[in-house]
N, C-alpha and C. Protein backbone atom coordinates (compact mmCIF):
# COMPACT_ATOMS: atom_id res chain seq x y z
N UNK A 1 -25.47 -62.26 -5.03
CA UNK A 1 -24.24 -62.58 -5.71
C UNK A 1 -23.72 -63.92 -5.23
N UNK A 2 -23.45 -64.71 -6.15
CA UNK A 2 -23.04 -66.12 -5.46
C UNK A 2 -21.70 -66.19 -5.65
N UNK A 3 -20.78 -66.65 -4.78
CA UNK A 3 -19.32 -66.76 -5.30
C UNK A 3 -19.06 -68.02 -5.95
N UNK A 4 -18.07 -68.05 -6.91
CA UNK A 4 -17.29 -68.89 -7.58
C UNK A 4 -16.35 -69.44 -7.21
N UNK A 5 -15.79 -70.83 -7.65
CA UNK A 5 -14.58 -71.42 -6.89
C UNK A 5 -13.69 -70.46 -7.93
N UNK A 6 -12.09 -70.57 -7.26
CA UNK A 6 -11.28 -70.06 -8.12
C UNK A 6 -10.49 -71.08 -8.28
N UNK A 7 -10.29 -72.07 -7.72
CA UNK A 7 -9.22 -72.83 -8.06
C UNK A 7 -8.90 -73.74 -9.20
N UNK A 8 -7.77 -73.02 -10.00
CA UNK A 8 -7.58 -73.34 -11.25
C UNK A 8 -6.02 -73.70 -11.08
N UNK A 9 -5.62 -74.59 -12.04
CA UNK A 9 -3.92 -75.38 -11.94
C UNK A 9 -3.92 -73.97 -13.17
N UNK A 10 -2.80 -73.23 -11.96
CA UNK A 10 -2.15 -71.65 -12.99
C UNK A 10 -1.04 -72.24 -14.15
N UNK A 11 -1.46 -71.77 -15.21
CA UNK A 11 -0.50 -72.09 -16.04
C UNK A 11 0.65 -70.86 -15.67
N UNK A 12 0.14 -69.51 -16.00
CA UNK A 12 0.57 -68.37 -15.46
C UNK A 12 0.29 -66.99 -14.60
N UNK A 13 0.51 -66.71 -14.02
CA UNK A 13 0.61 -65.94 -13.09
C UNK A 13 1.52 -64.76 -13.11
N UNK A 14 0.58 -63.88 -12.41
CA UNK A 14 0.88 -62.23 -12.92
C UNK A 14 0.60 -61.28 -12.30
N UNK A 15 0.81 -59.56 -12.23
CA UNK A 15 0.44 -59.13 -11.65
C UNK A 15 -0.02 -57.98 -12.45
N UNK A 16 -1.14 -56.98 -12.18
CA UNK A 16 -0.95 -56.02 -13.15
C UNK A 16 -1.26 -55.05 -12.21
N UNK A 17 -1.27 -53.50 -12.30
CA UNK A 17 -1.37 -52.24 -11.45
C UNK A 17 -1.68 -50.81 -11.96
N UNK A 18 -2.70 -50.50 -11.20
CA UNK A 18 -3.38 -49.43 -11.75
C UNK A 18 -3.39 -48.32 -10.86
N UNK A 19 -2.82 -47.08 -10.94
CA UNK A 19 -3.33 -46.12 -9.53
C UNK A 19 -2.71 -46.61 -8.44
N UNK A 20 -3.98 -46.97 -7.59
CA UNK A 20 -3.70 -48.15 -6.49
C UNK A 20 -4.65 -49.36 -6.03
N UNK A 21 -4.66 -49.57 -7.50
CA UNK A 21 -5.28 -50.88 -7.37
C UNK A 21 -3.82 -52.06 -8.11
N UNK A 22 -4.22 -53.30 -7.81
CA UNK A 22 -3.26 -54.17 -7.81
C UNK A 22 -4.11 -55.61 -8.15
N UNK A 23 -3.60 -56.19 -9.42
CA UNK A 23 -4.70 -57.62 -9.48
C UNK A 23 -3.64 -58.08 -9.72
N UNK A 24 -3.77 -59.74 -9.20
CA UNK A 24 -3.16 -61.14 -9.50
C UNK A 24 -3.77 -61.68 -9.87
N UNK A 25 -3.63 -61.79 -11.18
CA UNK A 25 -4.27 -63.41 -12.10
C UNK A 25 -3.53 -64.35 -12.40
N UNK A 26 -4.83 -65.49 -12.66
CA UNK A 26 -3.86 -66.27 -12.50
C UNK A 26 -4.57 -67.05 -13.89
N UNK A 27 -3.81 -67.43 -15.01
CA UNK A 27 -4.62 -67.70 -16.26
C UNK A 27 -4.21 -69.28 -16.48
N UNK A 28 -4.75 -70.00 -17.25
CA UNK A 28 -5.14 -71.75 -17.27
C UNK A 28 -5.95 -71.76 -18.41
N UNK A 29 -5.61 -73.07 -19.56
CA UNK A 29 -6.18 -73.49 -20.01
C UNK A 29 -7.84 -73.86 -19.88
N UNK A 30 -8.66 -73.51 -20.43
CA UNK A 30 -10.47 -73.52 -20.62
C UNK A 30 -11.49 -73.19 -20.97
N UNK A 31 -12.38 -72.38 -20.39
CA UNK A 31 -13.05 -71.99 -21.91
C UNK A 31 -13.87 -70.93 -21.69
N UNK A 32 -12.84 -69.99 -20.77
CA UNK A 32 -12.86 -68.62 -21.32
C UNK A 32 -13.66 -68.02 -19.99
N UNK A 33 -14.07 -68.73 -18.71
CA UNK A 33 -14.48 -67.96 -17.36
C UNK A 33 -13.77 -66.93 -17.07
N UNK A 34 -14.00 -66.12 -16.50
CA UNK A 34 -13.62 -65.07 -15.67
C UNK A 34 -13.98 -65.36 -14.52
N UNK A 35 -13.44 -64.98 -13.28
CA UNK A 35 -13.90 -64.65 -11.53
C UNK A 35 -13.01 -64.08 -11.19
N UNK A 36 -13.37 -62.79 -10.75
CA UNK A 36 -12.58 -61.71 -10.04
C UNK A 36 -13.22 -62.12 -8.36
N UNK A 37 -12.27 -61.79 -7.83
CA UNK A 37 -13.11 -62.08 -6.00
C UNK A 37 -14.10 -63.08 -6.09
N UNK A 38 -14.01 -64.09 -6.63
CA UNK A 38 -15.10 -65.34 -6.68
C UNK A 38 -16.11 -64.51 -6.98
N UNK A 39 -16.03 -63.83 -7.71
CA UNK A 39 -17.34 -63.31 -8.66
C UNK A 39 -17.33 -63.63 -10.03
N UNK A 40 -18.14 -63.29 -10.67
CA UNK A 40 -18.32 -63.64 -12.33
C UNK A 40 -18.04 -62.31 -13.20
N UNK A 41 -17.36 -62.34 -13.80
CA UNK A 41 -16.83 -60.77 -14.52
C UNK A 41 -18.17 -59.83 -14.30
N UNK A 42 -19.44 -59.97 -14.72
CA UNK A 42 -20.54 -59.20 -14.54
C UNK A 42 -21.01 -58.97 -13.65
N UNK A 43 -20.85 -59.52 -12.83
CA UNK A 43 -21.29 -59.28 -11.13
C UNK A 43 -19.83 -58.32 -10.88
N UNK A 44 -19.16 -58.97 -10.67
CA UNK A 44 -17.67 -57.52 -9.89
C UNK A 44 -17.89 -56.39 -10.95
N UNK A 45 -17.60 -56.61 -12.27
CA UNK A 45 -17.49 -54.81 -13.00
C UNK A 45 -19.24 -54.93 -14.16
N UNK A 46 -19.82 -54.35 -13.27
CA UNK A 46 -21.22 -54.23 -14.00
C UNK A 46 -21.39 -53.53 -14.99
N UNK A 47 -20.40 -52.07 -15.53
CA UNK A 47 -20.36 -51.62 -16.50
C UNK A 47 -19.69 -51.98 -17.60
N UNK A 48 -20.42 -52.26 -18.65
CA UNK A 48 -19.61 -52.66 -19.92
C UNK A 48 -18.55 -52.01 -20.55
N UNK A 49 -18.09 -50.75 -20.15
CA UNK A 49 -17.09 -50.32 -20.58
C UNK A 49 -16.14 -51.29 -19.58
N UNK A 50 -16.23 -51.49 -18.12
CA UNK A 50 -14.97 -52.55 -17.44
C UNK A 50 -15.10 -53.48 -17.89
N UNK A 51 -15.69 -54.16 -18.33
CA UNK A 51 -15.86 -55.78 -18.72
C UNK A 51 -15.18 -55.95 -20.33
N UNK A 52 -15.67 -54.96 -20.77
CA UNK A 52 -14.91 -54.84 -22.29
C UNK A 52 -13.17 -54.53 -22.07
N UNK A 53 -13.12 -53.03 -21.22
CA UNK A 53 -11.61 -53.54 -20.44
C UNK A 53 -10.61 -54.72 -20.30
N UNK A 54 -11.32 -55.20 -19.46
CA UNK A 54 -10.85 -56.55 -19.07
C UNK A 54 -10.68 -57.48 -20.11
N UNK A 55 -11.67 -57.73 -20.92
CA UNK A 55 -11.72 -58.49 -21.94
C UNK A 55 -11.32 -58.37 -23.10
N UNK A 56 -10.41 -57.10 -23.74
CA UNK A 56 -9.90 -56.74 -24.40
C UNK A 56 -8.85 -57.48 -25.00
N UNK A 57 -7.29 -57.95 -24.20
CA UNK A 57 -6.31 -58.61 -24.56
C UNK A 57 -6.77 -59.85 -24.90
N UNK A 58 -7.97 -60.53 -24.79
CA UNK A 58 -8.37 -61.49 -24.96
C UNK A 58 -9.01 -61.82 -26.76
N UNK A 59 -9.36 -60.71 -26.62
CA UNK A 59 -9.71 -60.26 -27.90
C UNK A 59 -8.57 -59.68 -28.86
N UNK A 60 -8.07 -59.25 -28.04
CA UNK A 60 -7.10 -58.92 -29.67
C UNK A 60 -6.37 -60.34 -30.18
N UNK A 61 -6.43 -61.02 -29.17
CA UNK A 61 -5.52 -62.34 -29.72
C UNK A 61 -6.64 -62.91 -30.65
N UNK A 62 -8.12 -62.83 -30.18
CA UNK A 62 -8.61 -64.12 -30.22
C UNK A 62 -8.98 -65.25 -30.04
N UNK A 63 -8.30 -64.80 -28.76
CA UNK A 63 -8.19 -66.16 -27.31
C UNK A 63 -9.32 -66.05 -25.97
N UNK A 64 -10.63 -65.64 -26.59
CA UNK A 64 -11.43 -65.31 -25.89
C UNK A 64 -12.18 -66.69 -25.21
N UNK A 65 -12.59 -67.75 -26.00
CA UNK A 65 -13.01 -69.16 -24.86
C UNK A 65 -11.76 -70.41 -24.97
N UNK A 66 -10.39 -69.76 -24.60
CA UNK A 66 -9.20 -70.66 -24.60
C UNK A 66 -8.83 -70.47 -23.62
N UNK A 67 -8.86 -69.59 -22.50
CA UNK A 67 -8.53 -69.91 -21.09
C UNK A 67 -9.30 -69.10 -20.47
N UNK A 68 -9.38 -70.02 -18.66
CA UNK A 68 -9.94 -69.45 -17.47
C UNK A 68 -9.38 -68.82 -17.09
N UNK A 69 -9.79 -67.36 -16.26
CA UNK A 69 -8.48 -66.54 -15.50
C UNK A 69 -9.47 -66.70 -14.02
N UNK A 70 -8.87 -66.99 -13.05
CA UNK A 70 -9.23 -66.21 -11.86
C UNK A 70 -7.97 -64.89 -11.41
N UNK A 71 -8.85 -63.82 -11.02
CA UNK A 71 -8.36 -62.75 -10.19
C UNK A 71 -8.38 -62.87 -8.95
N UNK A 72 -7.12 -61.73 -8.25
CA UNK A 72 -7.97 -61.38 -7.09
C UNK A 72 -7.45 -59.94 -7.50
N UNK A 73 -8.62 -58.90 -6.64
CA UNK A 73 -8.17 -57.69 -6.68
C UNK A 73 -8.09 -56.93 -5.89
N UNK A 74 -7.25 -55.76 -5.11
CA UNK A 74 -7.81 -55.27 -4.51
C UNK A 74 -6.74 -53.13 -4.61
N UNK A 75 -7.75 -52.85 -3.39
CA UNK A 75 -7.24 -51.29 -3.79
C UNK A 75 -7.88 -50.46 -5.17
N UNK A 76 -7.77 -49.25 -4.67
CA UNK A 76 -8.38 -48.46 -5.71
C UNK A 76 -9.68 -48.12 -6.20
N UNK A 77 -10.55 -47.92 -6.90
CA UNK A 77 -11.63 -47.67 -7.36
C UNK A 77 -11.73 -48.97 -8.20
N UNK A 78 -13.32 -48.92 -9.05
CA UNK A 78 -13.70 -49.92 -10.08
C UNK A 78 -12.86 -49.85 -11.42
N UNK A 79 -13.21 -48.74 -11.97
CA UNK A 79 -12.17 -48.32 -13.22
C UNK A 79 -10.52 -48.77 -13.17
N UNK A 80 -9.36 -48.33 -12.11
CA UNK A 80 -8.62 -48.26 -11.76
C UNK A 80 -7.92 -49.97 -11.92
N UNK A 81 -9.01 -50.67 -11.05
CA UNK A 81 -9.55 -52.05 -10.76
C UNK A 81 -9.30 -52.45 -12.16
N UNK A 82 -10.26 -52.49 -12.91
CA UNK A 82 -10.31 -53.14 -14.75
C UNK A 82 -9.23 -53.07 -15.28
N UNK A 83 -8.51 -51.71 -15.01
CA UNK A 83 -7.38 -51.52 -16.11
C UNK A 83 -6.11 -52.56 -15.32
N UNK A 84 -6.29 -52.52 -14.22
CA UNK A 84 -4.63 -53.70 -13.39
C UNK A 84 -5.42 -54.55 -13.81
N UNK A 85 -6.58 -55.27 -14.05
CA UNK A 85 -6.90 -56.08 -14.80
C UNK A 85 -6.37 -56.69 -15.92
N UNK A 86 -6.75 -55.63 -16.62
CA UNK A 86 -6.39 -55.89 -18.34
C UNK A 86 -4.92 -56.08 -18.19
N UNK A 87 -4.29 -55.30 -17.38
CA UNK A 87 -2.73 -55.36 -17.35
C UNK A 87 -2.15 -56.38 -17.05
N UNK A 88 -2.52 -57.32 -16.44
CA UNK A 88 -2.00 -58.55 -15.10
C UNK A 88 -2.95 -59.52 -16.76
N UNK A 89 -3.73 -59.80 -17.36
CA UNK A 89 -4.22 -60.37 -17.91
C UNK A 89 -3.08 -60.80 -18.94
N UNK A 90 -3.17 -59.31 -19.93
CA UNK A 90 -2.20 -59.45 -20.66
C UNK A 90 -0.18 -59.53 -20.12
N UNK A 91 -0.37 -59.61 -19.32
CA UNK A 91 1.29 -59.99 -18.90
C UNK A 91 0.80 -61.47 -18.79
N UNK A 92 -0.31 -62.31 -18.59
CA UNK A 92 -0.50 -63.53 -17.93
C UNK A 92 -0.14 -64.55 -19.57
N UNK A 93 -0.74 -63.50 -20.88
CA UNK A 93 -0.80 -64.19 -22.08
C UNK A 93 0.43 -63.90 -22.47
N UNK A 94 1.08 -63.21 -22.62
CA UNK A 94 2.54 -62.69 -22.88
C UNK A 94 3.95 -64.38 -22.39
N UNK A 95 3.34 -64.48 -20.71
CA UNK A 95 4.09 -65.45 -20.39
C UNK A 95 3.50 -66.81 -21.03
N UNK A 96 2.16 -67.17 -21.30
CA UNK A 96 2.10 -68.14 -22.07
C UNK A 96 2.50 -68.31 -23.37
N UNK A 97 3.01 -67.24 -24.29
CA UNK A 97 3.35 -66.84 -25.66
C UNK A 97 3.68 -65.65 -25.84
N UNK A 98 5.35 -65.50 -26.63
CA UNK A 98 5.84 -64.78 -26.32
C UNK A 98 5.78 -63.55 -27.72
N UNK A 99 5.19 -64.86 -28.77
CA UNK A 99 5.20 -64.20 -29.75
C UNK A 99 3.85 -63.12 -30.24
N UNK A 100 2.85 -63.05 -29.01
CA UNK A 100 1.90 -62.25 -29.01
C UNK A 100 2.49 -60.57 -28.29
N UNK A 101 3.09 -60.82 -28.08
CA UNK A 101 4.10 -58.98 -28.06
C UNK A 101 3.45 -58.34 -28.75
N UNK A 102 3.72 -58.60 -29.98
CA UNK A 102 3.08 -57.41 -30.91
C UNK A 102 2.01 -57.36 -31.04
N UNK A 103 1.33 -57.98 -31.44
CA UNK A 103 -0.78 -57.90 -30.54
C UNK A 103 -0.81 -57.03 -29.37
N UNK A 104 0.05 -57.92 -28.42
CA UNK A 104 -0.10 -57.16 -27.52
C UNK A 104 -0.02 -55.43 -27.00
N UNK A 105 1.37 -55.32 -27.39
CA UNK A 105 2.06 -53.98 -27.68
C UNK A 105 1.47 -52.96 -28.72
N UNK A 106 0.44 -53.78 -29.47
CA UNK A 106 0.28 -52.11 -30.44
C UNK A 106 -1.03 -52.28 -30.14
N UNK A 107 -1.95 -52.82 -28.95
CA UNK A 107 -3.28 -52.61 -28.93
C UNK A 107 -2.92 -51.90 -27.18
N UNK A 108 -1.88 -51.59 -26.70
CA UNK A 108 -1.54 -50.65 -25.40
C UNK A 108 -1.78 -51.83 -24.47
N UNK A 109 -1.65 -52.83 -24.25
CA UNK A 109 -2.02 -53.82 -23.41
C UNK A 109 -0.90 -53.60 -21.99
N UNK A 110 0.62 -53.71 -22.84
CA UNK A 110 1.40 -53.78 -21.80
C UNK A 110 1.93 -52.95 -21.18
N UNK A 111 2.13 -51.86 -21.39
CA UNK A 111 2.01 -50.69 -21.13
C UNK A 111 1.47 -49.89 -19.72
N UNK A 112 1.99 -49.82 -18.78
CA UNK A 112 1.85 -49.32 -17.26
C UNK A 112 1.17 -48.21 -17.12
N UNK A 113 0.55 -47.83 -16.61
CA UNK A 113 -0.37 -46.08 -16.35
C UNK A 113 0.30 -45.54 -15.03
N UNK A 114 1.80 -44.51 -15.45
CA UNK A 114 2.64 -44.40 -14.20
C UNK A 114 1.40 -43.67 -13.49
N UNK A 115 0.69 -42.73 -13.80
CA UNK A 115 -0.24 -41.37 -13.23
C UNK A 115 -1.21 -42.25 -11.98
N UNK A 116 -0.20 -41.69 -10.83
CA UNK A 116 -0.84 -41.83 -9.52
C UNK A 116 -1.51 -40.32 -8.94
N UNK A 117 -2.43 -40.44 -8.11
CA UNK A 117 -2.71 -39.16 -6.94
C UNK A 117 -1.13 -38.52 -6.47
N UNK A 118 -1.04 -37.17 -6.77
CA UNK A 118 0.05 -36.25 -6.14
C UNK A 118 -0.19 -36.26 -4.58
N UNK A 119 0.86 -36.08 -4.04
CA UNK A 119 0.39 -36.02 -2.54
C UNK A 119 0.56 -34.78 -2.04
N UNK A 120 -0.37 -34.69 -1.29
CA UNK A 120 -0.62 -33.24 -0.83
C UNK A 120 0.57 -32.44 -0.31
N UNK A 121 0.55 -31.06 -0.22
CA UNK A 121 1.94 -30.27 0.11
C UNK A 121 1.39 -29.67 1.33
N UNK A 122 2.32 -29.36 2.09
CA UNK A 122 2.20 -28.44 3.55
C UNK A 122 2.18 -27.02 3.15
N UNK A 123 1.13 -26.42 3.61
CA UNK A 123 0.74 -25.03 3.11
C UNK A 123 0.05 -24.95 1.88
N UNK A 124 -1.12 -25.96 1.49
CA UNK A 124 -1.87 -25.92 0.61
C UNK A 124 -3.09 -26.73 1.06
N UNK A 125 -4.24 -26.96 -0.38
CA UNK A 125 -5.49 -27.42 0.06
C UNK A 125 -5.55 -28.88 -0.21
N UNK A 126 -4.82 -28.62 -1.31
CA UNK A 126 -4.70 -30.28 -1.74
C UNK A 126 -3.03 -30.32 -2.53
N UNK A 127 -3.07 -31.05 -3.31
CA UNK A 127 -1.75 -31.13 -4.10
C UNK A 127 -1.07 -30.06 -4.48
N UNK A 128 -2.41 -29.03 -5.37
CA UNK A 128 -1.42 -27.59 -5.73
C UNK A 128 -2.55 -26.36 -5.54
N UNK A 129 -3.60 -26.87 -4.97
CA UNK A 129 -4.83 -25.76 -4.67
C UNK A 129 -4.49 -25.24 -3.43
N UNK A 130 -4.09 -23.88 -4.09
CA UNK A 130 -3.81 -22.85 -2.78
C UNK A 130 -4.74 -22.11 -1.98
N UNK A 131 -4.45 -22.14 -0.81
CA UNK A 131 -5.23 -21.27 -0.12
C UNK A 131 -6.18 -20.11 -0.74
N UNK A 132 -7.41 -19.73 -1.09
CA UNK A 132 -8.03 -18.23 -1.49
C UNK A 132 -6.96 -16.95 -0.80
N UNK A 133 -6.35 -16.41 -2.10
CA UNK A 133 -5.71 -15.04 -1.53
C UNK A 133 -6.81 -13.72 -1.36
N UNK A 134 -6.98 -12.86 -0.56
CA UNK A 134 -7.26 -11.31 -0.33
C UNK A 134 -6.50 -10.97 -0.40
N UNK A 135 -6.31 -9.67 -1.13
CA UNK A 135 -5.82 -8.23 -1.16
C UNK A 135 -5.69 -7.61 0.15
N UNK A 136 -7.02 -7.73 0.34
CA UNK A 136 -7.39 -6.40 1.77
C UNK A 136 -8.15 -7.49 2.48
């Protein structure tokens, strides 16, 4: 895996959040790179369902080789990862144009995923898995 420079003059900057994952992008006029962790979108999320993820708000505009984004990401799983992606992406196009809202908004772009891990309770196995009861 070879790393990528990231340094790009941010037009905008953003954050998006998933679970507990957390990405900062940072989006710029160009022609359409990706680098997450100085990687290349296909090297960090190898499955095409994340890469399509990611690349989604980009697509609904249409604005797919009109700007560079570098990421950084971290926390959470891969999946988890893509979607603060897509999220921090599309808040990044939102602040460059305001009038893409509605693109944005009816393809679920901006839209937060409150559903975190429950945290475990005292006197249980996990969140709500109780102990095995006996009778006798």
């Amino acid at each position: 895996m070879t790393k990528i420079s990231t340094t790009i003059a941010a037009r905008a900057q953003t954050v998006g959040r998933r679970k507990s994952a957390a990405a900062r992008v940072r989006l710029a006029a160009g022609r359409g790179a990706i680098t997450i962790n100085g990687l290349a979108l296909a090297q960090y999320f190898p499955y095409f369902a994340w890469q399509d993820a990611v690349v989604a708000p980009f697509k609904a505009l249409g604005k797919e080789k009109e700007y560079d984004t570098a990421v950084k990401v971290a926390g959470g799983g891969k999946p988890g990862q893509a979607m603060a992606v897509q999220l921090g992406i599309a808040r990044a196009l939102l602040k460059e144009n305001e009038e893409w809202r509605k693109s944005l908004k009816t393809g679920g772009f901006l839209t937060r995923d409150p559903r975190v891990k429950e945290r475990k309770k005292p006197g249980l196995k996990r969140a709500r898995r109780a102990p095995q009861w006996s009778k006798r």
